[in-house]
Protein backbone atom coordinates (compact mmCIF):
# COMPACT_ATOMS: atom_id res chain seq x y z
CA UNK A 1 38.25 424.61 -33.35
CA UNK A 2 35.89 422.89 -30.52
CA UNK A 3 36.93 420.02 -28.24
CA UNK A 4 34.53 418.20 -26.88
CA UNK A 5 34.72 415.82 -24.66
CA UNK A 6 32.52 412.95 -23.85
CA UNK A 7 31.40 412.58 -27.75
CA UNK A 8 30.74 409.26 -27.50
CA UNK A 9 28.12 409.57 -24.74
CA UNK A 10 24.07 410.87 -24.90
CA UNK A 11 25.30 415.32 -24.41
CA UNK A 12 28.54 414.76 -26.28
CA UNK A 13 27.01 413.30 -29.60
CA UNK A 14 23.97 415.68 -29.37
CA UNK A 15 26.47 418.01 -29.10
CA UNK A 16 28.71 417.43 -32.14
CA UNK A 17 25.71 416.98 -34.00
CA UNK A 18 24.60 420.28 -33.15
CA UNK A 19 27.90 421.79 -33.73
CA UNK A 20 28.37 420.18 -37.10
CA UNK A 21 24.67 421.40 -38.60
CA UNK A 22 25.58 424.94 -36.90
CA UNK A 23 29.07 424.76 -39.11
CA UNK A 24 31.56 424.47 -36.80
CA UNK A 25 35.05 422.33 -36.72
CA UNK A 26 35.23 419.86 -34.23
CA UNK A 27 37.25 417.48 -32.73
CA UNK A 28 36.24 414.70 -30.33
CA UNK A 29 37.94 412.47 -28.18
CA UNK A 30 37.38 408.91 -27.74
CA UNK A 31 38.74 405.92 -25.43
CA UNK A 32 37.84 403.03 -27.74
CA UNK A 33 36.75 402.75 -31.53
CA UNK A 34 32.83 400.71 -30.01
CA UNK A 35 32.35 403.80 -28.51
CA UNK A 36 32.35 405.53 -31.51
CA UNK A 37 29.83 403.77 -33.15
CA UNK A 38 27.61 405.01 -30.72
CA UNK A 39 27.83 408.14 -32.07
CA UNK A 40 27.74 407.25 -35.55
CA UNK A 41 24.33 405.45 -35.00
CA UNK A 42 22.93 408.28 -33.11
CA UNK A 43 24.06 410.60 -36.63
CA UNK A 44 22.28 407.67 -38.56
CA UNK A 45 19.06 407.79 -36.42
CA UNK A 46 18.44 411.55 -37.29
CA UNK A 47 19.29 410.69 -40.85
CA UNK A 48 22.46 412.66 -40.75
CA UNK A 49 25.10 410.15 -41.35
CA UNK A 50 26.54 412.66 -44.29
CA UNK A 51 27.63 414.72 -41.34
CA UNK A 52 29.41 412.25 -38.89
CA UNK A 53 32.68 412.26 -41.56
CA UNK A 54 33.03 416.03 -40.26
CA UNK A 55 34.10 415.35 -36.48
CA UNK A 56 37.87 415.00 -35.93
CA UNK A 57 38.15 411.93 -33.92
CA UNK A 58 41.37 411.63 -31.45
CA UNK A 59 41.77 408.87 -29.39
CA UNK A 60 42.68 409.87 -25.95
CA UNK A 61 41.34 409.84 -22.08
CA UNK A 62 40.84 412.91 -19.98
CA UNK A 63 43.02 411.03 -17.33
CA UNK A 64 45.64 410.48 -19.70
CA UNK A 65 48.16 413.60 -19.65
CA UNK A 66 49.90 412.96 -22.73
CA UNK A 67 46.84 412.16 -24.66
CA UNK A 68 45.15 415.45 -24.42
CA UNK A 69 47.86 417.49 -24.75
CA UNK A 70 47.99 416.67 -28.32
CA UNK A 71 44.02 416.68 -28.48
CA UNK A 72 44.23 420.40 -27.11
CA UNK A 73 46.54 421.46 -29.77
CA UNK A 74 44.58 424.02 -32.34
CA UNK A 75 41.46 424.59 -29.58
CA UNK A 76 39.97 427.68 -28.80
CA UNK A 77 36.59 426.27 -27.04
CA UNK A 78 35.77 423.24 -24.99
CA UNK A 79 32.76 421.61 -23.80
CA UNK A 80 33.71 419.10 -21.34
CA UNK A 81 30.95 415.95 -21.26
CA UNK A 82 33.15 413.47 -20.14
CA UNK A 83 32.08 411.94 -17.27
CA UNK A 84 31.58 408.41 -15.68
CA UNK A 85 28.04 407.66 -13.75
CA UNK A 86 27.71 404.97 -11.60
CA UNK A 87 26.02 404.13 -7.95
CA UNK A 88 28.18 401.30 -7.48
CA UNK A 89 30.00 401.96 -4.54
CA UNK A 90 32.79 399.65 -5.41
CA UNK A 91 33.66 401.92 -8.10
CA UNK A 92 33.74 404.67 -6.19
CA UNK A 93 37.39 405.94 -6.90
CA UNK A 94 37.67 405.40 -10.30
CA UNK A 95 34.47 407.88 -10.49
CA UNK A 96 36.15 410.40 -8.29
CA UNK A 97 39.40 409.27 -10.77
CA UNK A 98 37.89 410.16 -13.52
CA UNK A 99 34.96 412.90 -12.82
CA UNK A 100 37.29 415.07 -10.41
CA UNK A 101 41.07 414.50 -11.85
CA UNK A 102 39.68 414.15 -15.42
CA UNK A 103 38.18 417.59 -14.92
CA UNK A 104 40.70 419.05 -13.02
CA UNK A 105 42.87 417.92 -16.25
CA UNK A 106 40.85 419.27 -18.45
CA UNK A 107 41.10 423.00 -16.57
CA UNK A 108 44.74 422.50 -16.20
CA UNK A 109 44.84 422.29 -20.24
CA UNK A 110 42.38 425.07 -21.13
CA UNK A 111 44.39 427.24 -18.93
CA UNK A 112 48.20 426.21 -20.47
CA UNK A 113 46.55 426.50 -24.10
CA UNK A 114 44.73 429.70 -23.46
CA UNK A 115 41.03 428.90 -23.73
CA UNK A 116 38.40 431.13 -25.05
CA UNK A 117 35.86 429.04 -22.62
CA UNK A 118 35.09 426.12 -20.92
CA UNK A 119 31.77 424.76 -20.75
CA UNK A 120 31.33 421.82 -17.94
CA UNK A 121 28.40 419.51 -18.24
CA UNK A 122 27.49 419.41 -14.78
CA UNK A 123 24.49 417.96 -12.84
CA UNK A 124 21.42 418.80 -10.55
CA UNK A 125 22.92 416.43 -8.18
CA UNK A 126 25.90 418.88 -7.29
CA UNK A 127 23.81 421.79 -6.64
CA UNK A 128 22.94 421.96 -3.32
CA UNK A 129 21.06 420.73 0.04
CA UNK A 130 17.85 422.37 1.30
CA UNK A 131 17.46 424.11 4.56
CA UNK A 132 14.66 423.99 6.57
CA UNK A 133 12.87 427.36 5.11
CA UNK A 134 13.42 426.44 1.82
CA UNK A 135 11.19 424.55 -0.71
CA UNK A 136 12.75 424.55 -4.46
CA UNK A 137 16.80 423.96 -5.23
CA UNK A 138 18.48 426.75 -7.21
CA UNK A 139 21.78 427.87 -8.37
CA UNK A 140 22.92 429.55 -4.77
CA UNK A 141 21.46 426.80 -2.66
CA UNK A 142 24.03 425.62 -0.76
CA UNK A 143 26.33 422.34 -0.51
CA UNK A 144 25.78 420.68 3.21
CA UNK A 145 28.95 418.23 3.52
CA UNK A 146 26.92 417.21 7.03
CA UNK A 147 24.40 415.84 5.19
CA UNK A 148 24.46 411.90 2.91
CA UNK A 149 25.52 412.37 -0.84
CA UNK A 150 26.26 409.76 -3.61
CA UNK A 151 29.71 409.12 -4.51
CA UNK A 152 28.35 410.49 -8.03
CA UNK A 153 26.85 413.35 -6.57
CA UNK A 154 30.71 414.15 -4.64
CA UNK A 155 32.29 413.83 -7.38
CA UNK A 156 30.41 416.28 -9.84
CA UNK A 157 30.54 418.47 -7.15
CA UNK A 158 34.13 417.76 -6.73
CA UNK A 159 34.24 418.71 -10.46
CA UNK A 160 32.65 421.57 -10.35
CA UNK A 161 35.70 423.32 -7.66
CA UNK A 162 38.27 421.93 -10.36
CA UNK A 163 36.05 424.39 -13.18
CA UNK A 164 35.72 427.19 -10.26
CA UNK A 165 39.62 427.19 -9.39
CA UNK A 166 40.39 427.34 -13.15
CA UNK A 167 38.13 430.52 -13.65
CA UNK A 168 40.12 432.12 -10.13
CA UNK A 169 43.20 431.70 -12.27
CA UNK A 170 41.98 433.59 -15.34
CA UNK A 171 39.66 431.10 -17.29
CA UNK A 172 36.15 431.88 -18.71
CA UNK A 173 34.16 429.37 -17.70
CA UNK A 174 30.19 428.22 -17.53
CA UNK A 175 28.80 425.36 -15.91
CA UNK A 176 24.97 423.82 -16.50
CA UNK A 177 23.52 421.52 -13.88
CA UNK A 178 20.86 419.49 -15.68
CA UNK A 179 18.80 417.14 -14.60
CA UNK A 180 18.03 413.35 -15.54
CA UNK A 181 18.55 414.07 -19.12
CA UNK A 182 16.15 412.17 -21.78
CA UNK A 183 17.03 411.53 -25.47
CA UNK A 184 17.19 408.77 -28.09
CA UNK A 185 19.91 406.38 -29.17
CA UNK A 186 21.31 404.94 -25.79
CA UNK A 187 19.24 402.61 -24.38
CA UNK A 188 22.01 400.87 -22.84
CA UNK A 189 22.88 403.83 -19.73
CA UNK A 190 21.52 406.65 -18.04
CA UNK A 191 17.60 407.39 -18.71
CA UNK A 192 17.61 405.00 -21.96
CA UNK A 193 17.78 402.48 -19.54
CA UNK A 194 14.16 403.77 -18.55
CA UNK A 195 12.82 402.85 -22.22
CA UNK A 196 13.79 399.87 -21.99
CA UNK A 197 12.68 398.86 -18.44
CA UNK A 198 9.24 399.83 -19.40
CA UNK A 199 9.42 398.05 -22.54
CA UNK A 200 10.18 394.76 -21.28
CA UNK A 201 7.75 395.20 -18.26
CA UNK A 202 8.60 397.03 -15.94
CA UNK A 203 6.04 396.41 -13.04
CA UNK A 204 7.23 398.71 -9.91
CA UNK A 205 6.63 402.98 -9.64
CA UNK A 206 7.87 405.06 -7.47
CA UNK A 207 6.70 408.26 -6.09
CA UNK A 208 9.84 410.47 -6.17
CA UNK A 209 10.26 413.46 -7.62
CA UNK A 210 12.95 415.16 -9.43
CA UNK A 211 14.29 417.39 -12.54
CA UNK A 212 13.82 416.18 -15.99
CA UNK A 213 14.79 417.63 -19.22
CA UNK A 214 15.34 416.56 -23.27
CA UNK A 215 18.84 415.91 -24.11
CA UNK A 216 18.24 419.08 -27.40
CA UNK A 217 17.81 421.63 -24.55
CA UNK A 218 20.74 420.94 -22.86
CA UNK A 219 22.63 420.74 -26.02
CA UNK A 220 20.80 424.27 -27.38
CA UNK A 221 21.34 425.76 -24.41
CA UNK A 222 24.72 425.46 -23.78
CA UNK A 223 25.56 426.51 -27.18
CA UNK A 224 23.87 430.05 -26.64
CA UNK A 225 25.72 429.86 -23.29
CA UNK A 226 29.00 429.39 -25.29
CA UNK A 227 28.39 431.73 -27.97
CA UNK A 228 27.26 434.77 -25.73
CA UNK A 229 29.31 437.02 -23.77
CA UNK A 230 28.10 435.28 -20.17
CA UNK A 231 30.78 433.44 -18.58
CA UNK A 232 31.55 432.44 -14.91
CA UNK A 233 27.93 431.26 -14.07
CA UNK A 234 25.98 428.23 -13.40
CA UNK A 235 22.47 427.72 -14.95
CA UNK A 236 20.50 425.05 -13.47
CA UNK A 237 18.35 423.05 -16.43
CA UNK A 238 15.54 421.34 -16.01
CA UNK A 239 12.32 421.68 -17.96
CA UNK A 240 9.67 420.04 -15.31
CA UNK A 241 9.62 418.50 -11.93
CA UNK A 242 7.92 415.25 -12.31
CA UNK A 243 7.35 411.93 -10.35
CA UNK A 244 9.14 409.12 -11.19
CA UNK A 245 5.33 407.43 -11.52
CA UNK A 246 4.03 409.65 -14.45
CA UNK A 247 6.99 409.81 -16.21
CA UNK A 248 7.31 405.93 -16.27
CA UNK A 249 3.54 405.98 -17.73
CA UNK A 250 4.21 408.30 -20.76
CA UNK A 251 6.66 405.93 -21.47
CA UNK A 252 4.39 403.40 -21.32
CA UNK A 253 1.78 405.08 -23.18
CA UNK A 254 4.22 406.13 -25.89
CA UNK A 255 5.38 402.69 -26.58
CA UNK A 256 2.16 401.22 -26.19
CA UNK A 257 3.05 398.81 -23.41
CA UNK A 258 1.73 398.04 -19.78
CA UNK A 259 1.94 401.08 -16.87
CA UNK A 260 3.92 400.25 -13.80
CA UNK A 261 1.25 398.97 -11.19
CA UNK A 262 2.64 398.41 -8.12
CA UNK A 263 3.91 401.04 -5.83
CA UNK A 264 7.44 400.34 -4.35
CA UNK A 265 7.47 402.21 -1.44
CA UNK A 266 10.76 403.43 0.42
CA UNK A 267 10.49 400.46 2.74
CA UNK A 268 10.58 398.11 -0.18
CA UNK A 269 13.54 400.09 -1.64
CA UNK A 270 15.35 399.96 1.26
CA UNK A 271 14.88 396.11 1.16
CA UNK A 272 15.51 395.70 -2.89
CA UNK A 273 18.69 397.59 -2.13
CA UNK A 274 20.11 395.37 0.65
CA UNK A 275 19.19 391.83 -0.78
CA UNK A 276 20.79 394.01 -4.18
CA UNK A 277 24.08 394.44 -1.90
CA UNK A 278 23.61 390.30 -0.46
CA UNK A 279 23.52 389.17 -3.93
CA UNK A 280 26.75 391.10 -5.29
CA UNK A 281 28.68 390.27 -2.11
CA UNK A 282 28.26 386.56 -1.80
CA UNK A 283 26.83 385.35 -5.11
CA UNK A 284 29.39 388.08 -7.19
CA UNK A 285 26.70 389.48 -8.74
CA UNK A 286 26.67 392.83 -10.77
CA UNK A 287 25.58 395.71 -8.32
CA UNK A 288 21.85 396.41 -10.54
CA UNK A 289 20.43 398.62 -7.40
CA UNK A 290 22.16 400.72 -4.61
CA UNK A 291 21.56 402.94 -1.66
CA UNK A 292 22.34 405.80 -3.86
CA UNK A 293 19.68 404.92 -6.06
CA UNK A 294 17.39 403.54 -3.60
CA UNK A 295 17.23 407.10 -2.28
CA UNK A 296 16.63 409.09 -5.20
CA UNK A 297 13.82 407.08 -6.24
CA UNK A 298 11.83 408.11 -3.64
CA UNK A 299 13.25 411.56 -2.53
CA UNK A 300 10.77 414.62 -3.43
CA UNK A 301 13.35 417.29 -4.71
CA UNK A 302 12.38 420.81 -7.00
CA UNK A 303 14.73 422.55 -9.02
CA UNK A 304 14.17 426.17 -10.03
CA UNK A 305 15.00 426.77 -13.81
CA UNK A 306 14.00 430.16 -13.44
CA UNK A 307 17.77 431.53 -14.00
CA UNK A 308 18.40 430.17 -17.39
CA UNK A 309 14.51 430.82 -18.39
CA UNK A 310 14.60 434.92 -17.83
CA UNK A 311 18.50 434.69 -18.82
CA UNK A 312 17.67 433.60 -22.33
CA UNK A 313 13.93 433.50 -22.78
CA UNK A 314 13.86 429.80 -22.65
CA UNK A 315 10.73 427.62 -23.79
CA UNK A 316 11.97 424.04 -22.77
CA UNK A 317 10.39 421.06 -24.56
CA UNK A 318 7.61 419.51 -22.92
CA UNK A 319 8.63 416.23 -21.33
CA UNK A 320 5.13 414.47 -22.44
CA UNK A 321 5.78 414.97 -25.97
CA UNK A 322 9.58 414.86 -26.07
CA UNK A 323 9.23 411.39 -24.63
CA UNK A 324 6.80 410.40 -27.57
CA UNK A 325 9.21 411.98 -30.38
CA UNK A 326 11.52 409.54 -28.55
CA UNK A 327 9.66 406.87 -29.19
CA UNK A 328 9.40 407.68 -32.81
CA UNK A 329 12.48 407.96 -33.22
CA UNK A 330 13.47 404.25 -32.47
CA UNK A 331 10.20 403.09 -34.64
């Protein structure tokens, strides 16, 4: 049987979706039973409701000990999903709670229950910092503690020493860094969160650059990953370097709704994110936009997906026309 952790998020019910239609048993933990109806409607979006009654649902939280020692009993495979993404810098220990300890949990398990393999659901924000001579990110770029990370970014990289210490002490293990990962049915976090800017008007672009890839290719690939004799690697997946500009305007186009006109330059961000950090500190206002993200919006970074793509002959989906199917999707 497969655990997978995270099911209630965009990867972990892709994932048990795939699993299911692929025929295998899984089990899924969850914190809270809303959660699970995330998942549920996701099933119900691809029209594959008949399939959600096939997940083993456990309640339980990957920094709750006793919890997922029951949830571990009867597993030979885990994909661990589970994480918590935020920029908010007042939350930064319960991310580094829950993204380092939870993983470092997780390892601890698959290692006292004998594991087949772990797969971690990593990201392109714990692979590493470039040097001056070098142009695109890959796999064996390397981590510069000197230089400024997000709290997120520390802690997925954090994560990422808990999976490498458990495969020093005798576990299989693969880790996949993707990159800002697109897909339907959550418009309420991570890229969804795009959709519906754009929808209700958003007005400002940026001109940053980063990885992008559709939520099915992660979920695909780590599956071969999984089910192949490769183990103790990292595979860095992305399917296109794009600005943040042109990516906002095939969302546009695709839901048939205004483009983003005005530039915000990294001046302006710098200022949205300070009168961002004003407005939660005297007025008690929810944090909406922080350094961390002021940054990224702007930086200019390329990732190399080059490993995975000669590994297993890879043809990721085009971003373009994954956004549209998207789009369709929600219609």
């Amino acid at each position: 049987m497969i655990l997978v952790t995270g099911g209630t998020g965009l990867v972990g019910a892709h994932l048990l979706l795939h699993l299911i239609e692929n025929g295998d048993k899984v089990r899924a933990i969850y914190r809270n039973t809303a959660s699970v109806e995330k998942t549920k409607n996701l099933f119900d979006l691809y029209k594959k409701l008949d399939l959600f009654k096939a997940i083993e649902w456990m309640q339980a939280d990957i920094t709750d000990i006793p919890a997922l020692e029951h949830a571990f009993e009867g597993i030979d495979h885990v994909y661990h999903c589970a994480a918590l993404i935020s920029f908010d810098p007042k939350k930064e220990n319960l991310v580094r709670k829950i993204n380092i300890e939870g993983t470092a949990n997780i390892v601890n398990f698959c290692l006292a229950y004998d594991i087949k393999k772990l797969c971690y659901i990593s990201s392109i924000a714990a692979l590493g910092d470039l040097a001056a001579h070098e142009t695109i990110i890959t796999e064996e770029t390397e981590w510069n503690p000197e230089k400024p990370h997000s709290d997120y970014a520390i802690s997925k990289y954090g994560a990422e020493m808990e999976i490498w210490r458990g495969q020093q002490e005798g576990l299989k293990v693969l880790i996949v860094n993707p990159g800002v990962i697109l897909g339907p049915g959550f418009q309420e976090q991570g890229s969804g969160l795009l959709f519906k800017k754009v929808a209700q008007g958003l007005s400002f672009y940026t001109l940053g650059t980063t990885g992008f890839i559709a939520v099915r290719d992660v979920v695909s690939i780590s599956y071969q990953l999984m089910s192949s004799a490769i183990c103790n690697e990292r595979f860095t997946l992305i399917a296109e370097n794009l600005i943040f500009r042109d990516v906002l305007n095939s969302i546009a186009d695709a839901l048939n709704v205004k483009k983003p006109k005005l530039h915000a330059t990294p001046f302006l961000m710098e200022m949205v994110w300070r009168l961002d950090w004003i407005s939660a500190t005297f007025f008690m206002q929810k944090r909406q936009f922080t350094k961390a993200t002021a940054k990224a919006s702007y930086s200019k970074n390329d990732y190399s997906n080059l490993k995975i793509k000669d590994l297993l002959n890879i043809e990721f989906t085009p971003i373009d026309s994954y956004i549209k199917e998207i789009t369709r999707l929600k219609a």
